[in-house]
C-alpha atoms as a PDB file:
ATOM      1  CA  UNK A   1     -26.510  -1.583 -20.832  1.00  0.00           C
ATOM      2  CA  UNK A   2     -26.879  -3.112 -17.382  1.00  0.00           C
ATOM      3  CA  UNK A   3     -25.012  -6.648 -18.771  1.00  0.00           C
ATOM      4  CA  UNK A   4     -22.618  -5.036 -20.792  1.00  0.00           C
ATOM      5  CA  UNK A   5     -21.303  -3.367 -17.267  1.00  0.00           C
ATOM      6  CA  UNK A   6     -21.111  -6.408 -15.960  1.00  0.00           C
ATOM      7  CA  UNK A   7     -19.643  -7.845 -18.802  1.00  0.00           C
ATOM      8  CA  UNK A   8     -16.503  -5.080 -18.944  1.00  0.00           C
ATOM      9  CA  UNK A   9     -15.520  -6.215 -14.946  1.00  0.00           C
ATOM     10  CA  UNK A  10     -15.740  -9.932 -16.245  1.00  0.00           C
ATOM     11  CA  UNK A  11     -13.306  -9.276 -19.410  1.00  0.00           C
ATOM     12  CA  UNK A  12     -10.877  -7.305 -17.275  1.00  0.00           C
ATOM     13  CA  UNK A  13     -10.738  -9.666 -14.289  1.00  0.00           C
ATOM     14  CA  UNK A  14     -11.196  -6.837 -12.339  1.00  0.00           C
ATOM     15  CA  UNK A  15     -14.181  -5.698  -9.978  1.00  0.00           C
ATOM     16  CA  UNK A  16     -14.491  -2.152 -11.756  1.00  0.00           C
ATOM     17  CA  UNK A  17     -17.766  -1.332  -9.319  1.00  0.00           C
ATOM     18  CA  UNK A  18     -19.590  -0.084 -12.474  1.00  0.00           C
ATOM     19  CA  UNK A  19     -23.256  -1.110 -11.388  1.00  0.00           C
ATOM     20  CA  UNK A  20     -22.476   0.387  -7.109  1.00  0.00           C
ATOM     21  CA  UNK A  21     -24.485  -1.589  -4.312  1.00  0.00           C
ATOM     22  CA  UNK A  22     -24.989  -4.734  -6.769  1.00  0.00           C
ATOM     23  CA  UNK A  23     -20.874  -5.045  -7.251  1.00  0.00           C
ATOM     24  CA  UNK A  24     -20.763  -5.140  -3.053  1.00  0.00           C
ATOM     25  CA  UNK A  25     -23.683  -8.176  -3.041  1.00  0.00           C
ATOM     26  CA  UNK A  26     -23.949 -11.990  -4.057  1.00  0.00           C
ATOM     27  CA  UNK A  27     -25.556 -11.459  -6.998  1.00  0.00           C
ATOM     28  CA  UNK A  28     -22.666  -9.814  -8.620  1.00  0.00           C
ATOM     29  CA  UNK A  29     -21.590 -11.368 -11.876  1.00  0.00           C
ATOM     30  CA  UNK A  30     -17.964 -11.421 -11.148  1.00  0.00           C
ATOM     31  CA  UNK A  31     -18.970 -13.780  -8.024  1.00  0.00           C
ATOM     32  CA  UNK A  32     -21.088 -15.950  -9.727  1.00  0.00           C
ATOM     33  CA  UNK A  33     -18.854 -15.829 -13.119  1.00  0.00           C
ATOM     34  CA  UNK A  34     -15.854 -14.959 -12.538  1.00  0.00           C
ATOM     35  CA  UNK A  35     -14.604 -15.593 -16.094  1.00  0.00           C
ATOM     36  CA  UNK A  36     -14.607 -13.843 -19.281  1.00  0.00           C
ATOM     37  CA  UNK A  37     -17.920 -13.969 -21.236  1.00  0.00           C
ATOM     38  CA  UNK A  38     -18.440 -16.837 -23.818  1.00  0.00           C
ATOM     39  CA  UNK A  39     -15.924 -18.374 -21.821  1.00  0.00           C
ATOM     40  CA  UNK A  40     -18.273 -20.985 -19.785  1.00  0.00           C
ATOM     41  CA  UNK A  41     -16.034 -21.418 -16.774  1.00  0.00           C
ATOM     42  CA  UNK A  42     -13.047 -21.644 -18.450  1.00  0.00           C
ATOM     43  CA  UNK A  43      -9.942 -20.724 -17.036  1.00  0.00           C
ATOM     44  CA  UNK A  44      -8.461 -16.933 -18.271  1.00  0.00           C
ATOM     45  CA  UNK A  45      -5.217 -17.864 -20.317  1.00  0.00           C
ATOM     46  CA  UNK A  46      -1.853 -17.037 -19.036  1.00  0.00           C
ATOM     47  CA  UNK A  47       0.359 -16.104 -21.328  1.00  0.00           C
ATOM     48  CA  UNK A  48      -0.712 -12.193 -22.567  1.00  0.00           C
ATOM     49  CA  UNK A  49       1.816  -9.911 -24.713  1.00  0.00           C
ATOM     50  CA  UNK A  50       3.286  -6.742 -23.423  1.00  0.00           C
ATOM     51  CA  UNK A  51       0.639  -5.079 -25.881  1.00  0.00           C
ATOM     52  CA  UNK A  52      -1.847  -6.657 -24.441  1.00  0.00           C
ATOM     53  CA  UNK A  53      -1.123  -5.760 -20.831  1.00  0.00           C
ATOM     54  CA  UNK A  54      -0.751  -2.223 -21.296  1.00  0.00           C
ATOM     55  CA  UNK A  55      -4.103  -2.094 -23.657  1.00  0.00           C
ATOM     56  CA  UNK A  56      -6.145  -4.277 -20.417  1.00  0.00           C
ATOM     57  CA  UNK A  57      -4.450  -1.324 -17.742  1.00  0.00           C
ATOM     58  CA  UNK A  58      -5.588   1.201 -19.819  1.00  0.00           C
ATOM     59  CA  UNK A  59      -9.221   0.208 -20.439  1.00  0.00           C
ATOM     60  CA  UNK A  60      -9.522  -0.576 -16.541  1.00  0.00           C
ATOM     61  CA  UNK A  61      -9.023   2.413 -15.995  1.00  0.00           C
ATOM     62  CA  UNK A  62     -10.678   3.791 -18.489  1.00  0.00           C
ATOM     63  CA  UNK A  63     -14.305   2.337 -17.580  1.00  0.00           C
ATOM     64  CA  UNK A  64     -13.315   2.770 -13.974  1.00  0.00           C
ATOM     65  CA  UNK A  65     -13.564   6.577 -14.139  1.00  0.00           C
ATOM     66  CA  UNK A  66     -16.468   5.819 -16.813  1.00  0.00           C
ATOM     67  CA  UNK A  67     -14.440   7.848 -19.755  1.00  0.00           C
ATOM     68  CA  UNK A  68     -14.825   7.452 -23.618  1.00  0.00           C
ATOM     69  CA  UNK A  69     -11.666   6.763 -25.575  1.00  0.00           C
ATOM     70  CA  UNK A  70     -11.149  10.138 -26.766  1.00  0.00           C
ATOM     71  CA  UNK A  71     -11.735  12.067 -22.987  1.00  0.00           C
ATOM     72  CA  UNK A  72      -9.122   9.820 -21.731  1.00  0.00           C
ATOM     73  CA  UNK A  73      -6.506  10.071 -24.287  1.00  0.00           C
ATOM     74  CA  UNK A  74      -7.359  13.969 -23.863  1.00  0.00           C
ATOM     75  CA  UNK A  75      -5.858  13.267 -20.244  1.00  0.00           C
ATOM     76  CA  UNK A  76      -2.809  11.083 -21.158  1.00  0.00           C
ATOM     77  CA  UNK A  77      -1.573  13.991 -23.546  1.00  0.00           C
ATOM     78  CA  UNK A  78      -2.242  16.616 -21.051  1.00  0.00           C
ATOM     79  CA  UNK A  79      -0.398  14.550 -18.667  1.00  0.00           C
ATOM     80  CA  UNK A  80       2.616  13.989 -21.065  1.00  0.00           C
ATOM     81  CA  UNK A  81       2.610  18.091 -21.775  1.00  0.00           C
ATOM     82  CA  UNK A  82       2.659  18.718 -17.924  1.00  0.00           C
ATOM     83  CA  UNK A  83       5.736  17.070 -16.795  1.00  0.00           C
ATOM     84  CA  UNK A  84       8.611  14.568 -18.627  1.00  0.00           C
ATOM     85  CA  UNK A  85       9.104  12.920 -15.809  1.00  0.00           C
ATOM     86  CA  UNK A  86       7.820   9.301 -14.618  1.00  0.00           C
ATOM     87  CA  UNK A  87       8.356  10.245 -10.688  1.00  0.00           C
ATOM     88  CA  UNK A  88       5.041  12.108 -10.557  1.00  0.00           C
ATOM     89  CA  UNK A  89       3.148  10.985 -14.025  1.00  0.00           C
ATOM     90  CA  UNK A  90       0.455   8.822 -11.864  1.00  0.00           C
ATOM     91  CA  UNK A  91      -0.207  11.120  -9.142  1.00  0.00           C
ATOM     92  CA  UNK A  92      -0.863  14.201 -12.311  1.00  0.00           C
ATOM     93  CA  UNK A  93      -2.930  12.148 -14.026  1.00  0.00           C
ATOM     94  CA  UNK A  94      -5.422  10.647 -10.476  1.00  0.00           C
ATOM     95  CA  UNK A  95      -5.469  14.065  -9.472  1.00  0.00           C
ATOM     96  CA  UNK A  96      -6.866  15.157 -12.775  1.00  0.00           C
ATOM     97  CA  UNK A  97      -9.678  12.160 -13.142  1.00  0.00           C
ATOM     98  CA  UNK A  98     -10.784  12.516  -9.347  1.00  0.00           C
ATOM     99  CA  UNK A  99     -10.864  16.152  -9.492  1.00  0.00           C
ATOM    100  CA  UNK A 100     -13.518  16.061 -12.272  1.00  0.00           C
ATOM    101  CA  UNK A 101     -17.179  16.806 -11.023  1.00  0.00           C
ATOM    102  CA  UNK A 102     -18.953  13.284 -11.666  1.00  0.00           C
ATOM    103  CA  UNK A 103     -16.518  11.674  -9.731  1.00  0.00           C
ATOM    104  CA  UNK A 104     -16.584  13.852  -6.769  1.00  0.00           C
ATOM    105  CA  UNK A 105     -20.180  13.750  -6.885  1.00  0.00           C
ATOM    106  CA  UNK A 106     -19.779   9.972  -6.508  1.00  0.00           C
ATOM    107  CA  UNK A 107     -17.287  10.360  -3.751  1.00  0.00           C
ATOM    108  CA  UNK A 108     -19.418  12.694  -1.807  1.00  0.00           C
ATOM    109  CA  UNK A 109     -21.774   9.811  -1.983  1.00  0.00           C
ATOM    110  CA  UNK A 110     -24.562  11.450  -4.110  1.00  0.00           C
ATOM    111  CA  UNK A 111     -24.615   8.359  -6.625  1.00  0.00           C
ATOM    112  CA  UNK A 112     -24.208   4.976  -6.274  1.00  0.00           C
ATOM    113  CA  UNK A 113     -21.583   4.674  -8.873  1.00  0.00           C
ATOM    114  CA  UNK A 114     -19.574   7.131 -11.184  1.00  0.00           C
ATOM    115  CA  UNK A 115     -22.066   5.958 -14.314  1.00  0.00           C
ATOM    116  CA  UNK A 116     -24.642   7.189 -12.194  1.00  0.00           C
ATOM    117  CA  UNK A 117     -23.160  10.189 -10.660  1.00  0.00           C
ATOM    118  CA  UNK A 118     -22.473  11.480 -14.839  1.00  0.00           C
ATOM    119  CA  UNK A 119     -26.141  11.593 -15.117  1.00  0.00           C
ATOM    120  CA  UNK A 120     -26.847  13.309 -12.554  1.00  0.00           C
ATOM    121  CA  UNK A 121     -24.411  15.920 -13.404  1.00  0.00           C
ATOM    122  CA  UNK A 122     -25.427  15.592 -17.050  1.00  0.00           C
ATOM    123  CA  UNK A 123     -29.068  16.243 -15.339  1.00  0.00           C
ATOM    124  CA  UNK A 124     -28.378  19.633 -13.707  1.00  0.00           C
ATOM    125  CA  UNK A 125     -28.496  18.111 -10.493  1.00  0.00           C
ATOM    126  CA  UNK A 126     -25.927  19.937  -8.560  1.00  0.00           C
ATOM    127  CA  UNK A 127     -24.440  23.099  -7.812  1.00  0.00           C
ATOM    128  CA  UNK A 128     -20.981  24.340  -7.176  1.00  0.00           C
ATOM    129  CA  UNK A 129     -20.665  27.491  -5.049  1.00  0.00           C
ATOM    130  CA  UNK A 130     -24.343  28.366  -5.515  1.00  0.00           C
ATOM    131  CA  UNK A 131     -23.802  28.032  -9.406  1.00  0.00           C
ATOM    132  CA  UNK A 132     -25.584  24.882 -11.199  1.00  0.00           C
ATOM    133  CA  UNK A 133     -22.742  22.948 -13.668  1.00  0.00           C
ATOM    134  CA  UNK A 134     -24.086  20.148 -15.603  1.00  0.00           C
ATOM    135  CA  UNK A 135     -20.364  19.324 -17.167  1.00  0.00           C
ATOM    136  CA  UNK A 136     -19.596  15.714 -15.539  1.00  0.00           C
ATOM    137  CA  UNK A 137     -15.522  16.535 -16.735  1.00  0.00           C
ATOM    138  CA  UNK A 138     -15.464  20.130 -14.766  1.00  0.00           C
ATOM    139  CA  UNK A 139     -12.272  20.341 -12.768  1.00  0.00           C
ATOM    140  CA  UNK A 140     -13.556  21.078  -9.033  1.00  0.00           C
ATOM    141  CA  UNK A 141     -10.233  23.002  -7.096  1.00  0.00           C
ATOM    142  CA  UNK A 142      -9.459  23.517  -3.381  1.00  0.00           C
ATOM    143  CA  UNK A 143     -12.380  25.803  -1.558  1.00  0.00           C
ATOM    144  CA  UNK A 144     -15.361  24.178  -3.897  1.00  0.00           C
ATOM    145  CA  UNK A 145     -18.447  23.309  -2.254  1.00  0.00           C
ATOM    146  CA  UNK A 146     -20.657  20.712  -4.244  1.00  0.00           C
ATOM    147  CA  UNK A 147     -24.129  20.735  -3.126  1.00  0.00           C
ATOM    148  CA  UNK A 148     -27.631  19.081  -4.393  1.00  0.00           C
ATOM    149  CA  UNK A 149     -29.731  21.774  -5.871  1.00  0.00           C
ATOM    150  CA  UNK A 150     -33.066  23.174  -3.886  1.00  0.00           C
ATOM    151  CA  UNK A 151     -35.344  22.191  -6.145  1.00  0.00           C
ATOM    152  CA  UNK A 152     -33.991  18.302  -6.779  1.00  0.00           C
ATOM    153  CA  UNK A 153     -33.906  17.962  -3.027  1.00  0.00           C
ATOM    154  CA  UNK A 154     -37.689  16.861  -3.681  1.00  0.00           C
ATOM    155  CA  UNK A 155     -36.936  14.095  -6.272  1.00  0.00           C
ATOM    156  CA  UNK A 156     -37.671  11.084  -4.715  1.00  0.00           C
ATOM    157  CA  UNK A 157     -33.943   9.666  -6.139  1.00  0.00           C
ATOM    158  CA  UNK A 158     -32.771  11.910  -3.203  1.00  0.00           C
ATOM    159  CA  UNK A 159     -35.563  11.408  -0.653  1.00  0.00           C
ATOM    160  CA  UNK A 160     -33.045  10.196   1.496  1.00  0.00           C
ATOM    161  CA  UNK A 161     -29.739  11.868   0.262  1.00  0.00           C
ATOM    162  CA  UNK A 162     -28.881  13.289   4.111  1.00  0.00           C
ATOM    163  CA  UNK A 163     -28.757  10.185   6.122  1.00  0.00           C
ATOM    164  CA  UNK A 164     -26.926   8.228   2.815  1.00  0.00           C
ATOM    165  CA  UNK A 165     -23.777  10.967   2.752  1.00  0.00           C
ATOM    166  CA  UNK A 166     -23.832  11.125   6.522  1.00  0.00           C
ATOM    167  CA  UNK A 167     -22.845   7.191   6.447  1.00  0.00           C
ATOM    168  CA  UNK A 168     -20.157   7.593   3.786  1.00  0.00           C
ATOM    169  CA  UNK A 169     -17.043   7.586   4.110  1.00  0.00           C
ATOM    170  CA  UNK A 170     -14.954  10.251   1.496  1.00  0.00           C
ATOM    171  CA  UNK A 171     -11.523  10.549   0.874  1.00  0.00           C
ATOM    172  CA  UNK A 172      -9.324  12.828   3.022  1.00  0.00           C
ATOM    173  CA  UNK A 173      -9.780  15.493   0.381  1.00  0.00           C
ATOM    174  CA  UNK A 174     -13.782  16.183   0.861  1.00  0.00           C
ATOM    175  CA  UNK A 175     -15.177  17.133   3.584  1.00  0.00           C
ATOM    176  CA  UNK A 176     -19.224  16.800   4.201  1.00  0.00           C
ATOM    177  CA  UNK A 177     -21.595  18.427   5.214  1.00  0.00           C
ATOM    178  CA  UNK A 178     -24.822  16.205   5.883  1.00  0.00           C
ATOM    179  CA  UNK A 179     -27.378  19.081   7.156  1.00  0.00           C
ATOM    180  CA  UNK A 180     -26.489  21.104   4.158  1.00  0.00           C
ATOM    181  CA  UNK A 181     -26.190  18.788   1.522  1.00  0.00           C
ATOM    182  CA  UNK A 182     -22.980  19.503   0.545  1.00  0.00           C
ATOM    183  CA  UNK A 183     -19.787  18.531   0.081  1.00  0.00           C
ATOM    184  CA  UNK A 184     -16.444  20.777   0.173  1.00  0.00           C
ATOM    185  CA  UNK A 185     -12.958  20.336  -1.241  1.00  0.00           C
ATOM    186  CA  UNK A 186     -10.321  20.615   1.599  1.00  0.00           C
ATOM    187  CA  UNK A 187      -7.168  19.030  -0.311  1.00  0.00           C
ATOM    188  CA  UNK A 188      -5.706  17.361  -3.317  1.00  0.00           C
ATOM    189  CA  UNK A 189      -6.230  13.874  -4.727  1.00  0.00           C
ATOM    190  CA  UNK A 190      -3.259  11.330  -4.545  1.00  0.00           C
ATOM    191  CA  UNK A 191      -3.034   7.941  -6.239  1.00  0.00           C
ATOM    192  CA  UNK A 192      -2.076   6.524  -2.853  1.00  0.00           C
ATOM    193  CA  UNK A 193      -5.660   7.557  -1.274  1.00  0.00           C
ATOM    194  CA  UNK A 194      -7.977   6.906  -4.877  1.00  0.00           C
ATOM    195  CA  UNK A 195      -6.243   3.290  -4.952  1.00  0.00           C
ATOM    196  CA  UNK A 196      -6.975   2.797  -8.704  1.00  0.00           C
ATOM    197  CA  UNK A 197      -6.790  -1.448  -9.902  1.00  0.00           C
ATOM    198  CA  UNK A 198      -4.254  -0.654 -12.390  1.00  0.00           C
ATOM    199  CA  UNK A 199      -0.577  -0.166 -13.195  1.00  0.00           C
ATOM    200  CA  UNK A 200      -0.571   3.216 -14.452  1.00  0.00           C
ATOM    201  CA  UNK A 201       3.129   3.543 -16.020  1.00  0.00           C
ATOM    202  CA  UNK A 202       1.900   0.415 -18.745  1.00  0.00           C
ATOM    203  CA  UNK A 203      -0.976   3.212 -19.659  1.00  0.00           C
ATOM    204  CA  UNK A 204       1.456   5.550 -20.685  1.00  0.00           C
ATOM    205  CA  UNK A 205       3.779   2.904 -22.033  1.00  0.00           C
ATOM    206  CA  UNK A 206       0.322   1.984 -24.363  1.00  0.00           C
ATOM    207  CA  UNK A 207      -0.056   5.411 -25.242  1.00  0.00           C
ATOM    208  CA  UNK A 208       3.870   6.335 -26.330  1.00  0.00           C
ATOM    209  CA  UNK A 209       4.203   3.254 -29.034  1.00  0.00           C
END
């Protein structure tokens, strides 16, 4: 599981920061190899069909928000039911994958990486306005405070937890709180601020053939 990760980053081209601290160090694979796999050094070929583009946006950002195929064509078509218009498509659709619960955990700077922050969720790690929610895909809304439950304060994954959120830096949208543990939503995600690797029109584009 840990190469395959590794592996997805080195297929895209893309640094994906699937595996957290070890994508920010020297011994990250797209340092040391930064070619496909199976490749052995060789140079990534030019030439790539319009197809082709649009399918490589769409699975970058598809493992960057760690999604299965069907949750993230879920999104698209809820997108594409919201609004007709291109203007505003990207900005719908980031709100929507940043506003789900594993991510803001991982924002908040409870987990290393978004992988990591879904089992935690998945876990029953974490409460939202008192209330424990262990679905990674719940849509957290303005006023939501996300804090680390009581009783997993004591796990020794989170022996630390205070002093690592206290040094993070969250989008403009969360606000934290390091004495309490908690995190609160003050504002909407944009595309601008999340800063996604991808061109998110080809997605749709992908998705409409």
């Amino acid at each position: 599981m840990k190469n395959n990760k590794c592996k997805i980053c080195r297929r895209l081209g893309v640094k994906l920061f699937l595996k957290g601290d070890k994508c920010l160090s020297a011994k990250c694979p797209m340092v040391r190899k930064p070619y496909p796999p199976g490749m052995k050094g060789k140079r990534r070929k030019g030439n790539i069909t319009e197809y082709g583009k649009e399918l490589k946006e769409k699975q970058k950002l598809k493992n960057w928000y760690n999604l299965r195929e069907r949750q993230f064509k879920n999104y698209i078509k809820e997108i594409f039911k919201k609004t007709k218009s291109k203007e505003n498509i990207a900005d719908l659709l980031i709100e929507k994958l940043e506003s789900r619960l594993d991510n803001v955990v991982f924002r908040i700077g409870f987990a290393s990486s978004r992988f990591q922050s879904r089992q935690f969720v998945n876990h029953g790690h974490f409460l939202v306005n008192g209330k424990k929610v262990n679905i990674p895909s719940y849509q957290v809304k303005k006023g939501d405070k996300i804090s680390l439950r009581q009783k997993s304060r004591k796990n020794n994954i989170f022996k630390n937890i205070s002093s690592v959120i206290k040094k993070n830096q969250p989008p403009t949208w969360i606000k934290i709180n390091p004495e309490k543990i908690e995190g609160e939503i003050i504002g909407k995600p944009s595309f601008e601020e999340a800063a996604p690797p991808v061109e998110i029109l080809s997605i749709f584009e992908f998705y409409t053939r």
